[in-house]
C-alpha atoms as a PDB file:
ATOM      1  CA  UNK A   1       0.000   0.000   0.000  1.00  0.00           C
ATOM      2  CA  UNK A   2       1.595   3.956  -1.122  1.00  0.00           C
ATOM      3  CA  UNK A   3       1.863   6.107   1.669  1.00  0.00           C
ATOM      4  CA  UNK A   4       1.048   9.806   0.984  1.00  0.00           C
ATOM      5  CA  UNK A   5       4.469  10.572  -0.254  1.00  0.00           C
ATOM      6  CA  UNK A   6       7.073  13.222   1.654  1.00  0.00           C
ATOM      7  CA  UNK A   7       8.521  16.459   1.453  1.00  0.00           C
ATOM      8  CA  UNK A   8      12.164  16.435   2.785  1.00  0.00           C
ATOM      9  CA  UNK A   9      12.904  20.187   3.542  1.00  0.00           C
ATOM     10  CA  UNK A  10      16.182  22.314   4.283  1.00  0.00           C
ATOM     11  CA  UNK A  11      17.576  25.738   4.422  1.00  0.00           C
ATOM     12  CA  UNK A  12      20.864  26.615   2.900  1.00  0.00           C
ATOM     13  CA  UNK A  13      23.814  27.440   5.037  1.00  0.00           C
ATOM     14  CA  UNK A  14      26.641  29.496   4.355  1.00  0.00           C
ATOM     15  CA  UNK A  15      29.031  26.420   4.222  1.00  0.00           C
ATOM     16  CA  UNK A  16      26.921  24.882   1.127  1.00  0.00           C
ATOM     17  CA  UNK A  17      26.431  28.592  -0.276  1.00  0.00           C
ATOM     18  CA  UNK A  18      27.542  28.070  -4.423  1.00  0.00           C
ATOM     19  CA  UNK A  19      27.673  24.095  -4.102  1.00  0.00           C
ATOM     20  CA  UNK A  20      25.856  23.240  -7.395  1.00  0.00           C
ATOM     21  CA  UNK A  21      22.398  22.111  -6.899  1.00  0.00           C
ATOM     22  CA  UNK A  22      23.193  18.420  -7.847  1.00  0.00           C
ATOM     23  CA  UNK A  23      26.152  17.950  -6.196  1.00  0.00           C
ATOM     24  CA  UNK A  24      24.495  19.285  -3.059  1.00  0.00           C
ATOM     25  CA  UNK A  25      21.898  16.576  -3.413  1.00  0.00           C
ATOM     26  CA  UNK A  26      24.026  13.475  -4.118  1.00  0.00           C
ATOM     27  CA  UNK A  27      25.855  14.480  -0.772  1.00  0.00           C
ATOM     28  CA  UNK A  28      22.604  15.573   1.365  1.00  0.00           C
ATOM     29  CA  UNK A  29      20.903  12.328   0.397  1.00  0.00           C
ATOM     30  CA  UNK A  30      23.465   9.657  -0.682  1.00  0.00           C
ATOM     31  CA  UNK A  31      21.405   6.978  -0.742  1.00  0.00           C
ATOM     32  CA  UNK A  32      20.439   8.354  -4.075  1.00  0.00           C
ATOM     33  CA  UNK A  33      23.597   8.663  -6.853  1.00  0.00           C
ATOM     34  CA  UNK A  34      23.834  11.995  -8.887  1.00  0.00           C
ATOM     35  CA  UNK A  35      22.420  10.444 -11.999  1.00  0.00           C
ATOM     36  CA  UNK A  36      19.519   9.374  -9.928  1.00  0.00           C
ATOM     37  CA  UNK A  37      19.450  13.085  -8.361  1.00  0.00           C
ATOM     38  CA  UNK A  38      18.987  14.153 -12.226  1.00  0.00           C
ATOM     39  CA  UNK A  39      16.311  12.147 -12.564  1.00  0.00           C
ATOM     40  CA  UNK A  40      14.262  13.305  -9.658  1.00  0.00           C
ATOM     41  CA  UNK A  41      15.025  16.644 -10.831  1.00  0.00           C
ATOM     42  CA  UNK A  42      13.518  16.265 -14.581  1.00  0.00           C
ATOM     43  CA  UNK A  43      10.334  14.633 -12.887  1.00  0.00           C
ATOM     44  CA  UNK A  44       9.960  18.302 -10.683  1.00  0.00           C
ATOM     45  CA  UNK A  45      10.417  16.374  -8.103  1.00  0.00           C
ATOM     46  CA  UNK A  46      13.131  18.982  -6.258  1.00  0.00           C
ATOM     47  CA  UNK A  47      11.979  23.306  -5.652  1.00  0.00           C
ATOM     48  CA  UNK A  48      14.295  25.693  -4.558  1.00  0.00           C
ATOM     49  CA  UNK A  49      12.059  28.447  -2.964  1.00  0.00           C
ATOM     50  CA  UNK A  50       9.000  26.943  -4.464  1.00  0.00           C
ATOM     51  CA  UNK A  51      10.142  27.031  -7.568  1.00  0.00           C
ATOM     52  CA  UNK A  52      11.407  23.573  -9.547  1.00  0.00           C
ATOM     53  CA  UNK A  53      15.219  23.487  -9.700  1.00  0.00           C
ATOM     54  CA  UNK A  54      17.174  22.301 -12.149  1.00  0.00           C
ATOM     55  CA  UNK A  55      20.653  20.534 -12.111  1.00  0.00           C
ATOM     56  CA  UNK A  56      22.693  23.527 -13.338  1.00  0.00           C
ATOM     57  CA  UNK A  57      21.431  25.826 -10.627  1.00  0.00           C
ATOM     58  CA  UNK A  58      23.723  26.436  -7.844  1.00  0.00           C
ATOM     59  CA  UNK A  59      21.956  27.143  -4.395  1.00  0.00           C
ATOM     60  CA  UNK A  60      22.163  30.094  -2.142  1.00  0.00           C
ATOM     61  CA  UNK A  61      22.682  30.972   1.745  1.00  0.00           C
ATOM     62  CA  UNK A  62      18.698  31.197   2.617  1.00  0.00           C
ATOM     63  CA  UNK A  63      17.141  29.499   0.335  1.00  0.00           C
ATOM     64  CA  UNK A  64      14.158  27.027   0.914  1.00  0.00           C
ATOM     65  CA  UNK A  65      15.168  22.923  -0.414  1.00  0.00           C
ATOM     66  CA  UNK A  66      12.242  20.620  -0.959  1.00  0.00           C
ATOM     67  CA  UNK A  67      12.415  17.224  -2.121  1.00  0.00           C
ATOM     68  CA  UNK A  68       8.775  16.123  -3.266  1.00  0.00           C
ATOM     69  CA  UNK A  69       9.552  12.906  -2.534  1.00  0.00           C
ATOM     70  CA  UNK A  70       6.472  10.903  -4.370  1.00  0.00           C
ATOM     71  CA  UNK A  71       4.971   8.373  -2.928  1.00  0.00           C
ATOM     72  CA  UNK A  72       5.959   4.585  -2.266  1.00  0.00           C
ATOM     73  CA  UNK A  73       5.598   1.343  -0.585  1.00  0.00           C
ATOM     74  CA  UNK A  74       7.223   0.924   2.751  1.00  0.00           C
ATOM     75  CA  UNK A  75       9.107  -1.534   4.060  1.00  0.00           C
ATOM     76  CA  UNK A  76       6.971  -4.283   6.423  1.00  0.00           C
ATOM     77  CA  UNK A  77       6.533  -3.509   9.935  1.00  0.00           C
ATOM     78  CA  UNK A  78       4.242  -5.207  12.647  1.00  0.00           C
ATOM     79  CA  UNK A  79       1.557  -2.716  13.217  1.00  0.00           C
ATOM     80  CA  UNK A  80       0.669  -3.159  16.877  1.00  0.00           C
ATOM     81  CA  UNK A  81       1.760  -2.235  19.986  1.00  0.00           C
ATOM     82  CA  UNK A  82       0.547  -3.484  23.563  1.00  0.00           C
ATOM     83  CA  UNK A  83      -0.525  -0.438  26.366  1.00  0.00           C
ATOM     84  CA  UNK A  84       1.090  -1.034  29.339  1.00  0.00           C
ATOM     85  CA  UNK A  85      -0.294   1.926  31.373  1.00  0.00           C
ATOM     86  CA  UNK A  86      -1.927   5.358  30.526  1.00  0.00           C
ATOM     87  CA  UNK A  87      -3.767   8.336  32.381  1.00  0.00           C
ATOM     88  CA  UNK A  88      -4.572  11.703  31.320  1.00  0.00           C
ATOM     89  CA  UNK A  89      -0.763  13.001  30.693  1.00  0.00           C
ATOM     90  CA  UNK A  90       1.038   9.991  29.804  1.00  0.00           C
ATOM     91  CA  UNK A  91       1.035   6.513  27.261  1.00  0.00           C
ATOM     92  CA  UNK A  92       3.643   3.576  28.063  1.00  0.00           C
ATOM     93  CA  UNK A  93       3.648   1.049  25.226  1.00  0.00           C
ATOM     94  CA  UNK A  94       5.415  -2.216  24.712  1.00  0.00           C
ATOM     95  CA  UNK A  95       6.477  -1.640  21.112  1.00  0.00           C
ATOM     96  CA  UNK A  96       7.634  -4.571  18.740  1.00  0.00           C
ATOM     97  CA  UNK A  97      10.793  -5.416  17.152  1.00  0.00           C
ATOM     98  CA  UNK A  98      10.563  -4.652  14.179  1.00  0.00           C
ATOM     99  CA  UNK A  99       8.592  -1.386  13.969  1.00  0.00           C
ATOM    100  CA  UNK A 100      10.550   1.836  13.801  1.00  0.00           C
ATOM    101  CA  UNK A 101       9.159   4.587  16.557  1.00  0.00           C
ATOM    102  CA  UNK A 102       9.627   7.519  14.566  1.00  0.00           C
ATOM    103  CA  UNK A 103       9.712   8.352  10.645  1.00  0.00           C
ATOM    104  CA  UNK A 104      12.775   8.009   8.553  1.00  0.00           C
ATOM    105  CA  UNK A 105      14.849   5.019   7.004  1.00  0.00           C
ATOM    106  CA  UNK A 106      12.270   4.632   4.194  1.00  0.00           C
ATOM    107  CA  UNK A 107       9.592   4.723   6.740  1.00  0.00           C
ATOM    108  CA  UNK A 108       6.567   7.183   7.606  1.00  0.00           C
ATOM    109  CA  UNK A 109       3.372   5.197   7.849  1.00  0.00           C
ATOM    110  CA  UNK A 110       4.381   1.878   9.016  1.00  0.00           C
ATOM    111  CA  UNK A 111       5.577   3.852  12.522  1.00  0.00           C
ATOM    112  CA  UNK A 112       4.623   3.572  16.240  1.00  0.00           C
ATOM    113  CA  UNK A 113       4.519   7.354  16.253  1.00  0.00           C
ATOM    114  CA  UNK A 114       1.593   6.930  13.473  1.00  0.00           C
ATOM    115  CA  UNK A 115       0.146   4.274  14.987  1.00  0.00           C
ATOM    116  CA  UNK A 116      -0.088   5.802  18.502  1.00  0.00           C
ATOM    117  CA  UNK A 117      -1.241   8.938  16.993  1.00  0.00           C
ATOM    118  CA  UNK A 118      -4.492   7.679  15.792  1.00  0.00           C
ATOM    119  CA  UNK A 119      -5.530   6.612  19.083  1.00  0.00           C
ATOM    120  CA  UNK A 120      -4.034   9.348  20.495  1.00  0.00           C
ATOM    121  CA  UNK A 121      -3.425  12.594  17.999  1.00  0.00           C
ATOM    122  CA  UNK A 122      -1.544  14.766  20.708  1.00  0.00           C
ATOM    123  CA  UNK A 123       0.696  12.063  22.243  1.00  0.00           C
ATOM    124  CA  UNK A 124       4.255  12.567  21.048  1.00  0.00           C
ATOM    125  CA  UNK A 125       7.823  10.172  22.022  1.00  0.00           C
ATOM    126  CA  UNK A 126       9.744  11.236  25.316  1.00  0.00           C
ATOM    127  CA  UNK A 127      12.377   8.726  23.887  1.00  0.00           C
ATOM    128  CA  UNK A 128      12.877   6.158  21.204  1.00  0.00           C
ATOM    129  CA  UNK A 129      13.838   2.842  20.609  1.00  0.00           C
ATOM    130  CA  UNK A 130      15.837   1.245  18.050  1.00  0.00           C
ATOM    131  CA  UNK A 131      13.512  -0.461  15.450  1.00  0.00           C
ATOM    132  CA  UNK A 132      14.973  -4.208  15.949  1.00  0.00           C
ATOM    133  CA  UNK A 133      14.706  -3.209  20.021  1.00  0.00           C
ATOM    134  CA  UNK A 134      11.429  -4.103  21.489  1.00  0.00           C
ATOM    135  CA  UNK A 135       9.897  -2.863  24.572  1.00  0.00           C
ATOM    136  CA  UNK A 136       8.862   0.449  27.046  1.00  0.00           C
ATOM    137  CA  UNK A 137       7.928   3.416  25.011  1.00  0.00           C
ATOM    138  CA  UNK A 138       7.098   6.403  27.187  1.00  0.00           C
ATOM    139  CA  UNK A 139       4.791   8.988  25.277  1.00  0.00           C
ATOM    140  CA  UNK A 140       4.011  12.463  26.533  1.00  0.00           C
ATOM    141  CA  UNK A 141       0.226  13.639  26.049  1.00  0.00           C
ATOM    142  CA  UNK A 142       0.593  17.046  27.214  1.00  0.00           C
ATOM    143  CA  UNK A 143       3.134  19.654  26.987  1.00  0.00           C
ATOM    144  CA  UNK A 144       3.634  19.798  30.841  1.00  0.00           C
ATOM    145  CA  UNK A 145       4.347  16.316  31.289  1.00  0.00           C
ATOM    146  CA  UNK A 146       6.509  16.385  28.458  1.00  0.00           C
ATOM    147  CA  UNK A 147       9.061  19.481  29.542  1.00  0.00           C
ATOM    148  CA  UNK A 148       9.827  18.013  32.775  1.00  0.00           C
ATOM    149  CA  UNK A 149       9.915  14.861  31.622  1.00  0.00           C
ATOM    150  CA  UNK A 150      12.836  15.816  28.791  1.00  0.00           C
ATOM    151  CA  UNK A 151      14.905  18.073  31.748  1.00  0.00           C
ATOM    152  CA  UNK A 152      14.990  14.918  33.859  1.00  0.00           C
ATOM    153  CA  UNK A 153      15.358  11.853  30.889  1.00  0.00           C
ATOM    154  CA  UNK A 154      19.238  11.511  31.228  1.00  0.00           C
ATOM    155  CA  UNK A 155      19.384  12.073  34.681  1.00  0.00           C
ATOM    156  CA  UNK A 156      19.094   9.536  37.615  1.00  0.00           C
ATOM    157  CA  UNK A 157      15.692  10.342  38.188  1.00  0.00           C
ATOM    158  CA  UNK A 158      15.064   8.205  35.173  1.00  0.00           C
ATOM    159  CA  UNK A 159      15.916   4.347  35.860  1.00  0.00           C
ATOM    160  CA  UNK A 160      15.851   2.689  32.446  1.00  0.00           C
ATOM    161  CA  UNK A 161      16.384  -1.042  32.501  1.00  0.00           C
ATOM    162  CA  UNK A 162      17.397  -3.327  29.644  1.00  0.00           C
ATOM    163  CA  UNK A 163      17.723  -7.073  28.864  1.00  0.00           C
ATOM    164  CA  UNK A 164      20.519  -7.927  25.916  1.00  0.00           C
ATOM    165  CA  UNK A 165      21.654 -11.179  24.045  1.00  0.00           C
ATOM    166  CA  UNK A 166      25.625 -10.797  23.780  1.00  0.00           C
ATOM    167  CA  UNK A 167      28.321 -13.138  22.135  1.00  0.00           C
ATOM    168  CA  UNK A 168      30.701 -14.343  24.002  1.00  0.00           C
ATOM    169  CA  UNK A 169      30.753 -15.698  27.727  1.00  0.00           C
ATOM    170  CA  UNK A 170      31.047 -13.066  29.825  1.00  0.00           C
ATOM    171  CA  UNK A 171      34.058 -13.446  32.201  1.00  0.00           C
ATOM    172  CA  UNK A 172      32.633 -10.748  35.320  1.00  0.00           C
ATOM    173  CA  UNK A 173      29.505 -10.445  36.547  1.00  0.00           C
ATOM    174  CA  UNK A 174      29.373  -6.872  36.387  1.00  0.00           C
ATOM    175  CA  UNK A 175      30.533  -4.275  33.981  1.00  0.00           C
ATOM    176  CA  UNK A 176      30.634  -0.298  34.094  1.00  0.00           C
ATOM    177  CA  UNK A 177      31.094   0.669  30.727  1.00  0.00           C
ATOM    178  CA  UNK A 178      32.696   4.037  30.142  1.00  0.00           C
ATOM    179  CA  UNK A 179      33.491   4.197  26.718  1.00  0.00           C
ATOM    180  CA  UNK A 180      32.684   7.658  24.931  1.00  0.00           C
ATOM    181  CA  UNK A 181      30.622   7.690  21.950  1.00  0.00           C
ATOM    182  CA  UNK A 182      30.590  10.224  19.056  1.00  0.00           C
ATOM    183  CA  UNK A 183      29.985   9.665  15.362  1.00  0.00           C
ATOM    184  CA  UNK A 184      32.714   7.391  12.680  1.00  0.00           C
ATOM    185  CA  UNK A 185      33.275   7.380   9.366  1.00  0.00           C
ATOM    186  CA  UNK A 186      30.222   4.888   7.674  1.00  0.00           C
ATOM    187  CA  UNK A 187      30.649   3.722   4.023  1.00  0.00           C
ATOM    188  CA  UNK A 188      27.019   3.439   3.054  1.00  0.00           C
ATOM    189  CA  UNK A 189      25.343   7.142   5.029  1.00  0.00           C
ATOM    190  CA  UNK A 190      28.519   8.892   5.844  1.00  0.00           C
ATOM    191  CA  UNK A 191      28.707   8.572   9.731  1.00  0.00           C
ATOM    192  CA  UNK A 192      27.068   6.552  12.287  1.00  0.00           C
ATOM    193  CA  UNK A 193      27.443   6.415  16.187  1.00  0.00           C
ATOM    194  CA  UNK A 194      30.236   3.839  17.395  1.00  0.00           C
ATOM    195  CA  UNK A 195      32.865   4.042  20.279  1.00  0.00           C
ATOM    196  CA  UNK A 196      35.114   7.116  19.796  1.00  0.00           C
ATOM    197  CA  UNK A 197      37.895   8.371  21.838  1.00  0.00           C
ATOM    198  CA  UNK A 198      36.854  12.025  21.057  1.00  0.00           C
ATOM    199  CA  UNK A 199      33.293  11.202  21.805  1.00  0.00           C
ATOM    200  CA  UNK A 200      30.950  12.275  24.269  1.00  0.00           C
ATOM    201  CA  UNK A 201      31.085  10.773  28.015  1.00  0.00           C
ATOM    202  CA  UNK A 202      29.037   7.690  28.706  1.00  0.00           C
ATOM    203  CA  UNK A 203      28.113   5.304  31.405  1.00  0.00           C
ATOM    204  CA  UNK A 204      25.958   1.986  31.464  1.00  0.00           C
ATOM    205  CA  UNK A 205      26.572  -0.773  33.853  1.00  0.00           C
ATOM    206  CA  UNK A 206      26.269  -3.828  33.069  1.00  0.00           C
ATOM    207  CA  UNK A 207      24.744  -7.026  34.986  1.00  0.00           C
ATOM    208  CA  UNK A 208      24.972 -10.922  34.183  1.00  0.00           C
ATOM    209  CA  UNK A 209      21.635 -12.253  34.131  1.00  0.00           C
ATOM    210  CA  UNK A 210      22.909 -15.826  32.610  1.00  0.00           C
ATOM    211  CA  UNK A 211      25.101 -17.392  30.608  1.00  0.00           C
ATOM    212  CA  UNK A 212      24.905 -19.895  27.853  1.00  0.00           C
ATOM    213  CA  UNK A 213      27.074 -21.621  25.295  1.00  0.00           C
ATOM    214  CA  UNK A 214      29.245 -18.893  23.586  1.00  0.00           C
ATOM    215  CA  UNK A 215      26.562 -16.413  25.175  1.00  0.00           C
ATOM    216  CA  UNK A 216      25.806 -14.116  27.840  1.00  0.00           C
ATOM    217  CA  UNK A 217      22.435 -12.423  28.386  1.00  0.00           C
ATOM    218  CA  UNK A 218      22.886  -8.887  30.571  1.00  0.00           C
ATOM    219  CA  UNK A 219      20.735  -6.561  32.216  1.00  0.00           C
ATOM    220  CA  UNK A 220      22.050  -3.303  31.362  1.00  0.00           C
ATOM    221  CA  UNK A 221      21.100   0.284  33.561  1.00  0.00           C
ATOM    222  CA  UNK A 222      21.683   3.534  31.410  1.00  0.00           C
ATOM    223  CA  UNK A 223      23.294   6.270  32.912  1.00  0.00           C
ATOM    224  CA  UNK A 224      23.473   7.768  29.695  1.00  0.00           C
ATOM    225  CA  UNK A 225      21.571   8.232  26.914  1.00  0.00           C
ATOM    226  CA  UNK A 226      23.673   8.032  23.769  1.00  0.00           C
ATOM    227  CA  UNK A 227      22.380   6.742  20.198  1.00  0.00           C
ATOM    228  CA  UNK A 228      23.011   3.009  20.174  1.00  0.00           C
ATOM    229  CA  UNK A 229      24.723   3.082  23.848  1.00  0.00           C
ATOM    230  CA  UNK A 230      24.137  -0.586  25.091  1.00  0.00           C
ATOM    231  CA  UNK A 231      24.909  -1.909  21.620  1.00  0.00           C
ATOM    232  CA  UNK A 232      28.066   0.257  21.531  1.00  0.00           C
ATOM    233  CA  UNK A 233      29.037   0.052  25.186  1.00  0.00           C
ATOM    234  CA  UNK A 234      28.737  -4.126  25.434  1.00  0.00           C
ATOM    235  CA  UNK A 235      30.564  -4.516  21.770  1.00  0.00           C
ATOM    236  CA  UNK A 236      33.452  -2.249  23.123  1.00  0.00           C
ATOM    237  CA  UNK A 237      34.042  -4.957  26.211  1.00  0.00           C
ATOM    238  CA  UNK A 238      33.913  -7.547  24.192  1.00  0.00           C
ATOM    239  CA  UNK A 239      30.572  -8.491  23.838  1.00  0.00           C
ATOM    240  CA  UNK A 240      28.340  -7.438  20.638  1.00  0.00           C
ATOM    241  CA  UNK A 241      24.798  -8.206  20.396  1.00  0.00           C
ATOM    242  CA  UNK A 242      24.026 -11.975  18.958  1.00  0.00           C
ATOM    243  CA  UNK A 243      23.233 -10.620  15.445  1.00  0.00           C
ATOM    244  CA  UNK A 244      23.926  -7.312  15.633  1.00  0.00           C
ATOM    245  CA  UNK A 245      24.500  -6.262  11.760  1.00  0.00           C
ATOM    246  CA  UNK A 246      26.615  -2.873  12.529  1.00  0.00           C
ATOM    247  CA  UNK A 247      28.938  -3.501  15.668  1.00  0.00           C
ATOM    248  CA  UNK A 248      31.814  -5.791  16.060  1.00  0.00           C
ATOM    249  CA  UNK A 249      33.624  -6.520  19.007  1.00  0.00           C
ATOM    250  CA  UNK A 250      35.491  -2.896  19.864  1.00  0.00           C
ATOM    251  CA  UNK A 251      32.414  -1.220  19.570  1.00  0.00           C
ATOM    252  CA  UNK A 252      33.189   0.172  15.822  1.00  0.00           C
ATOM    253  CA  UNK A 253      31.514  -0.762  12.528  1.00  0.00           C
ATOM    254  CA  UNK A 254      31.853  -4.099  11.179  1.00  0.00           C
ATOM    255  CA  UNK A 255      34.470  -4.270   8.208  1.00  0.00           C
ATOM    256  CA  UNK A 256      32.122  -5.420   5.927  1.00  0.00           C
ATOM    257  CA  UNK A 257      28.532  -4.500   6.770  1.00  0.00           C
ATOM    258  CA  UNK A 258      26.304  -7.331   5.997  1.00  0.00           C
ATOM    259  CA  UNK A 259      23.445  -4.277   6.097  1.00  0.00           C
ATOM    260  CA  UNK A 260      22.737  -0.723   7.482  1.00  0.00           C
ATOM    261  CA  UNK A 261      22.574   0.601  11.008  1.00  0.00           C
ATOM    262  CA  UNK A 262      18.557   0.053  11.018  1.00  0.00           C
ATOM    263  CA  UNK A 263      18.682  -3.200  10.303  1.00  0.00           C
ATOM    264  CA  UNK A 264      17.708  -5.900  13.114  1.00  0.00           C
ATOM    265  CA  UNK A 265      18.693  -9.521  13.934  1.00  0.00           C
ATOM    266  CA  UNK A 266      19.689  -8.687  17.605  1.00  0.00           C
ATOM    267  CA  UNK A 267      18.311  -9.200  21.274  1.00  0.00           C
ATOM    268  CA  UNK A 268      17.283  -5.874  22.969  1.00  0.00           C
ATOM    269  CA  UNK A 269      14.515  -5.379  25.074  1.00  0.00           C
ATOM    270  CA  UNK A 270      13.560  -2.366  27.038  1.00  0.00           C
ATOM    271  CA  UNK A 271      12.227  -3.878  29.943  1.00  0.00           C
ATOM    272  CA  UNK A 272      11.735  -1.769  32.579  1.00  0.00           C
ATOM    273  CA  UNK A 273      11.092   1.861  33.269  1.00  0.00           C
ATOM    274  CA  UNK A 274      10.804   3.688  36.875  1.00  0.00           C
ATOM    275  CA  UNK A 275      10.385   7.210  37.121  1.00  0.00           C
ATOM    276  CA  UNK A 276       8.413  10.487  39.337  1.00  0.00           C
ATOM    277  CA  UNK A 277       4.760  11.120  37.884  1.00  0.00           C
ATOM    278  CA  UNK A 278       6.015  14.731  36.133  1.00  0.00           C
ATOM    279  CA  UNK A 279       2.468  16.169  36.940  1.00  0.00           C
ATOM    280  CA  UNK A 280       1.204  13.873  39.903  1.00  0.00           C
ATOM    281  CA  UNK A 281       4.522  13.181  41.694  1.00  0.00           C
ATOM    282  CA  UNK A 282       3.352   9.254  42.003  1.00  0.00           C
ATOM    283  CA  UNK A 283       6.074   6.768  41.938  1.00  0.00           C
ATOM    284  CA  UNK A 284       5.474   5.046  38.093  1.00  0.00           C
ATOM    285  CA  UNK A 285       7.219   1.700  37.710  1.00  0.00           C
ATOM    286  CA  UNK A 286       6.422  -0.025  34.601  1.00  0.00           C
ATOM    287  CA  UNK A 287       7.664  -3.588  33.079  1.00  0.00           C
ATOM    288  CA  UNK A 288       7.416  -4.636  29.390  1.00  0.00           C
ATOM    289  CA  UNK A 289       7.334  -8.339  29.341  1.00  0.00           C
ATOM    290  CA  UNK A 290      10.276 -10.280  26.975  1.00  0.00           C
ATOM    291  CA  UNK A 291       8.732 -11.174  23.832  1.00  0.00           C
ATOM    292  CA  UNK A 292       8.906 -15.006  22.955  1.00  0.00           C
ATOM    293  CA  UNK A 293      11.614 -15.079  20.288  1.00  0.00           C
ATOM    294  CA  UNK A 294      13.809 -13.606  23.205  1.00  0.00           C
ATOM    295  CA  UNK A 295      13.031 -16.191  25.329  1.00  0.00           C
ATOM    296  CA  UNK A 296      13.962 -18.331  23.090  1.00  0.00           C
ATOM    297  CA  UNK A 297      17.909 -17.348  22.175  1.00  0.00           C
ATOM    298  CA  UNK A 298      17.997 -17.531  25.833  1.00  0.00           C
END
């Protein structure tokens, strides 16, 4: 089934002022090659300041960049998700793997954030989840729950509580995992998130829950909240997640990707979530049960 089709938008900076129009393009969007780029611009499908562009056109500091992106068929998601609690400010859900939360990646329809939203049109994300990581999303249904709820999200007022498949048999029972994250190089979109030296500080600690043969399933606390930080942080010791397409066992990107960084295969669950009602004050403590294929690597 099409979905209704997109329009990307961005303003020109200074640093891309004179780039020629299809040059800029190739680079903005390289999942798309500059003879492709020509294409979409003969089919009108690109305006600079609502007017179509064409691929001799250089662009300017200011100007408006659409890309009327028509529309297509997205890639299969599961489109469900379980409520695990609700009142009047707030929506926890246990989301699928599987099912991105917000739009990108080829995705806009087939999203939790669309989903939710026809149940509930003003509840937006507090947070989001990988889309191969299943479990506790927190939604915010009104603005006051959701400003006190992003001050406080990284902080230890938050307890955020994870279960993870790892290779490898883990040789402690408990890990605090310091390694900094900040974005590498990335062959196929330029730069992803991945242990780096120069990156930004990062904490998760790390509990053995069990192990298994040439295995070790972890609960993992976030002290953090980095992109990819428990897939990141248990690669760098060691111990990448069974199936995870991107990481290898420093915490970098595989050598040769067998796929892209939104692609699943691994074991993470968000599994529980405690935090202060941001409007009530009430204690919340919420638990997403582990789905069944989980159980079953276990």
């Amino acid at each position: 089934m099409l979905n209704g089709g997109y329009a990307y938008t961005t303003i020109i900076s200074s640093k891309y002022h004179g780039q020629t129009l299809l040059s800029h393009l190739a680079s903005l969007y390289p999942h798309s090659t500059a003879d492709a780029w020509r294409q979409k611009l003969r089919n009108g499908e690109v305006t600079l300041d609502g007017v179509a562009a064409t691929e001799s056109e250089s662009v300017r500091v200011g100007q408006t960049l659409v890309w009327h992106r028509p529309p297509w068929i997205e890639p299969d998601a599961p489109l469900y998700f379980e409520v695990l609690w609700e009142d009047a400010h707030l929506l926890a859900v246990n989301k699928p793997s599987g099912l991105p939360t917000l739009p990108g990646g080829g995705f806009m329809e087939n999203t939790l954030l669309r989903l939710v939203q026809k149940r509930n049109p003003n509840a937006n994300p507090v947070h989001r989840l990988g889309r191969a990581t299943s479990g506790i999303v927190l939604f915010a249904k009104t603005s006051q729950a959701a400003s006190r709820l992003f001050a406080e999200w990284n902080t230890a007022r938050i307890r955020k509580v994870y279960r993870a498949l790892a290779q490898n048999v883990a040789q402690h029972d408990v890990y605090e995992i310091l390694t900094p994250i900040g974005l590498v190089p990335h062959p196929l979109i330029g730069s992803v998130w991945a242990a780096n030296p120069r990156g930004k500080p990062s904490k998760s600690l790390a509990r053995v829950i069990s192990r298994g043969a040439g295995t070790t399933t972890f609960e993992v606390s976030l002290h953090s909240g980095r992109p990819h930080q428990i897939r990141i942080h248990l690669a760098s010791i060691g111990h990448p997640l069974v199936g995870d397409p991107l990481y290898g066992s420093t915490g970098q990107p595989l050598e040769e990707l067998p796929g892209v960084p939104g692609d699943g295969g691994y074991f993470l669950h968000a599994q529980y979530l405690d935090f202060q009602h941001p409007v009530s004050g009430d204690e919340i403590h919420l638990e997403a049960a582990l789905p069944s294929e989980f159980s079953l690597q276990e």
